[in-house]
Every structure is written in structure tokens, then in C-alpha cells.
Protein backbone atom coordinates (compact mmCIF):
# COMPACT_ATOMS: atom_id res chain seq x y z
CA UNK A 1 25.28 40.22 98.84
CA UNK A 2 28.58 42.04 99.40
CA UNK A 3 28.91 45.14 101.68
CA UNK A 4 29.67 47.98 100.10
CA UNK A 5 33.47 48.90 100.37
CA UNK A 6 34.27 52.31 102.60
CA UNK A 7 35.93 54.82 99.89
CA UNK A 8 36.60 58.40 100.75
CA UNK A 9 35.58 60.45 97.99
CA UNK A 10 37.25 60.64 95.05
CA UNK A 11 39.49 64.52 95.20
CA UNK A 12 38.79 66.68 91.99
CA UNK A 13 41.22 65.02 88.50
CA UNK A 14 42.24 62.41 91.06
CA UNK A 15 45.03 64.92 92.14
CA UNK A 16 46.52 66.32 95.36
CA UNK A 17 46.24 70.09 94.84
CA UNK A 18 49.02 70.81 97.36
CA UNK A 19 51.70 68.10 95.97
CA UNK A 20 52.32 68.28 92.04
CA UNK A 21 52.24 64.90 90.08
CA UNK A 22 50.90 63.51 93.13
CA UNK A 23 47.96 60.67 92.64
CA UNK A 24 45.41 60.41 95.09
CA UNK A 25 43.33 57.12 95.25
CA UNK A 26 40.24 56.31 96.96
CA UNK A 27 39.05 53.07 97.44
CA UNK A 28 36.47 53.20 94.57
CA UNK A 29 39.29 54.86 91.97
CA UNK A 30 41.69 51.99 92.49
CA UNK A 31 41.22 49.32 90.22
CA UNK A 32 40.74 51.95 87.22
CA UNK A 33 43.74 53.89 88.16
CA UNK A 34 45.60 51.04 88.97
CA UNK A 35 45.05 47.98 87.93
CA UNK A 36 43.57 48.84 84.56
CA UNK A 37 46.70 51.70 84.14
CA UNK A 38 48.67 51.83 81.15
CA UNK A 39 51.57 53.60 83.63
CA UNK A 40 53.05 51.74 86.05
CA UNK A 41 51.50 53.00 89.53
CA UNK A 42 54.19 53.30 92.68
CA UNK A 43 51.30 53.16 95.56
CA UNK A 44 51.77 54.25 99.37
CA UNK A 45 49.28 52.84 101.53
CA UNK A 46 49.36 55.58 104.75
CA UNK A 47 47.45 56.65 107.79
CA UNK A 48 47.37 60.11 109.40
CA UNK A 49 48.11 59.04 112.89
CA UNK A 50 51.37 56.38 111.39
CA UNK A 51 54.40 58.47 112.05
CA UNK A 52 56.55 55.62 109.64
CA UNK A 53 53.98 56.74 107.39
CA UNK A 54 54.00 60.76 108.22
CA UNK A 55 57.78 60.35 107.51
CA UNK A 56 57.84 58.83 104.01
CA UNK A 57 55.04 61.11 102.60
CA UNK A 58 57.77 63.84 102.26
CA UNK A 59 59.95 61.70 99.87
CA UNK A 60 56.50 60.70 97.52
CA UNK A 61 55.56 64.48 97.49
CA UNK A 62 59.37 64.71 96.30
CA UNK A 63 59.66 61.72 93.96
CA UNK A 64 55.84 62.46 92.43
CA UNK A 65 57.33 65.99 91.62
CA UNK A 66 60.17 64.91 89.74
CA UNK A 67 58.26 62.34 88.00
CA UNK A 68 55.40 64.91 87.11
CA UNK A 69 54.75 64.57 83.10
CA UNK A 70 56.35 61.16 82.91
CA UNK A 71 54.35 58.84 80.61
CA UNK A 72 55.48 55.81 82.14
CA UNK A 73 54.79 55.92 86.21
CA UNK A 74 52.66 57.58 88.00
CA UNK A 75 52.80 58.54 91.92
CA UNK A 76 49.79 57.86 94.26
CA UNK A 77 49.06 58.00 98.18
CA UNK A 78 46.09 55.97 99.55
CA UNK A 79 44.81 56.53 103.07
CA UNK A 80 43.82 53.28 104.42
CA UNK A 81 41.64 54.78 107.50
CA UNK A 82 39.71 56.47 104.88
CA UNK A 83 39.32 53.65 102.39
CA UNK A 84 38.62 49.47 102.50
CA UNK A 85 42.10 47.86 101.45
CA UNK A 86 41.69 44.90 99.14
CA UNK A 87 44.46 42.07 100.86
CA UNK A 88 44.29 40.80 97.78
CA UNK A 89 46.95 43.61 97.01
CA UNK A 90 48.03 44.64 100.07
CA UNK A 91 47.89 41.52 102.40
CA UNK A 92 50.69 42.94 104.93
CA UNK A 93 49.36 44.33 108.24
CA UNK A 94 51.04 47.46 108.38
CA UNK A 95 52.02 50.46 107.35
CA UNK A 96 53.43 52.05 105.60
CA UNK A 97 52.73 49.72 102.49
CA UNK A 98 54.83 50.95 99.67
CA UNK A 99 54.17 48.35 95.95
CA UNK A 100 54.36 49.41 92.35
CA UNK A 101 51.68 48.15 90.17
């Protein structure tokens, strides 16, 4: 018996609604809309209280915009006080965690 993982819930098309192009993944959306992606994913693994993190987001909101409509990458932001983080993928203890899948 496994416990079940913690996952925020998963935001309406998987999209931030105040950042265009910009992925959001939950716990429960990542291995679809990563790992089983045709697009390469770029991935930021943040925290709301990380200030590292707090001053990176601005350059994914950025690069997600530009890359908006690409059919080869997509750009995604996943909040790891939110969400279980499989160290399978992410075995660094910190944050931010920035990896393209």
C-alpha cells in the first residue's frame, strides 16, 4: 500500500490564466504532461516563500510567452509546497529546480 501523493488541483486546460504559454503542473498532471509529452517540457520546481525562486518566475512568465504556440517545448511551473516531488526527477534539495524533460 502506497500513500497517496499530495497534488494541488489540477488549474482549468492545465494553464496559468495570468501568464500566456505558461504550463502549470500539479503533482497528479506530471507524468502525462511530462513524461509521456511529445514537446520537450522546461520545468521550474518553486515555492512561494523561496525568494531564488520568486526571482526566476519573472524570466519563465517571459520565456513561456515568447515560446507560446511553439510545437516543440512547452513552459511549466510546479509548486513543490503544494505538490509531492518524485526524487526520482528532481533528487536535488533545493530550489529553485530548473530541468527540461
Amino acid at each position: 500500500h502506497t500513500a497517496k501523493q499530495k497534488s494541488a488541483a489540477r488549474p482549468p486546460n492545465d494553464a496559468d490564466p495570468r501568464h500566456d504559454g505558461l504550463m502549470i503542473l500539479v503533482a497528479d498532471s506530471f507524468r502525462e504532461l511530462v513524461l509521456e509529452s511529445k514537446e520537450h517540457v522546461l520545468v521550474c520546481v518553486h515555492a512561494p516563500w523561496c525568494e531564488a525562486c520568486q526571482k526566476v518566475k519573472p524570466h519563465f512568465y517571459r520565456l513561456a510567452k515568447m515560446l507560446k504556440g511553439a510545437d516543440t517545448i512547452r513552459v511549466a511551473l510546479l509548486d513543490s509546497d503544494e505538490n509531492d516531488i518524485n526524487n526520482r526527477f528532481f533528487p536535488e534539495p533545493f530550489i529553485p529546480n530548473i530541468k527540461l524533460f
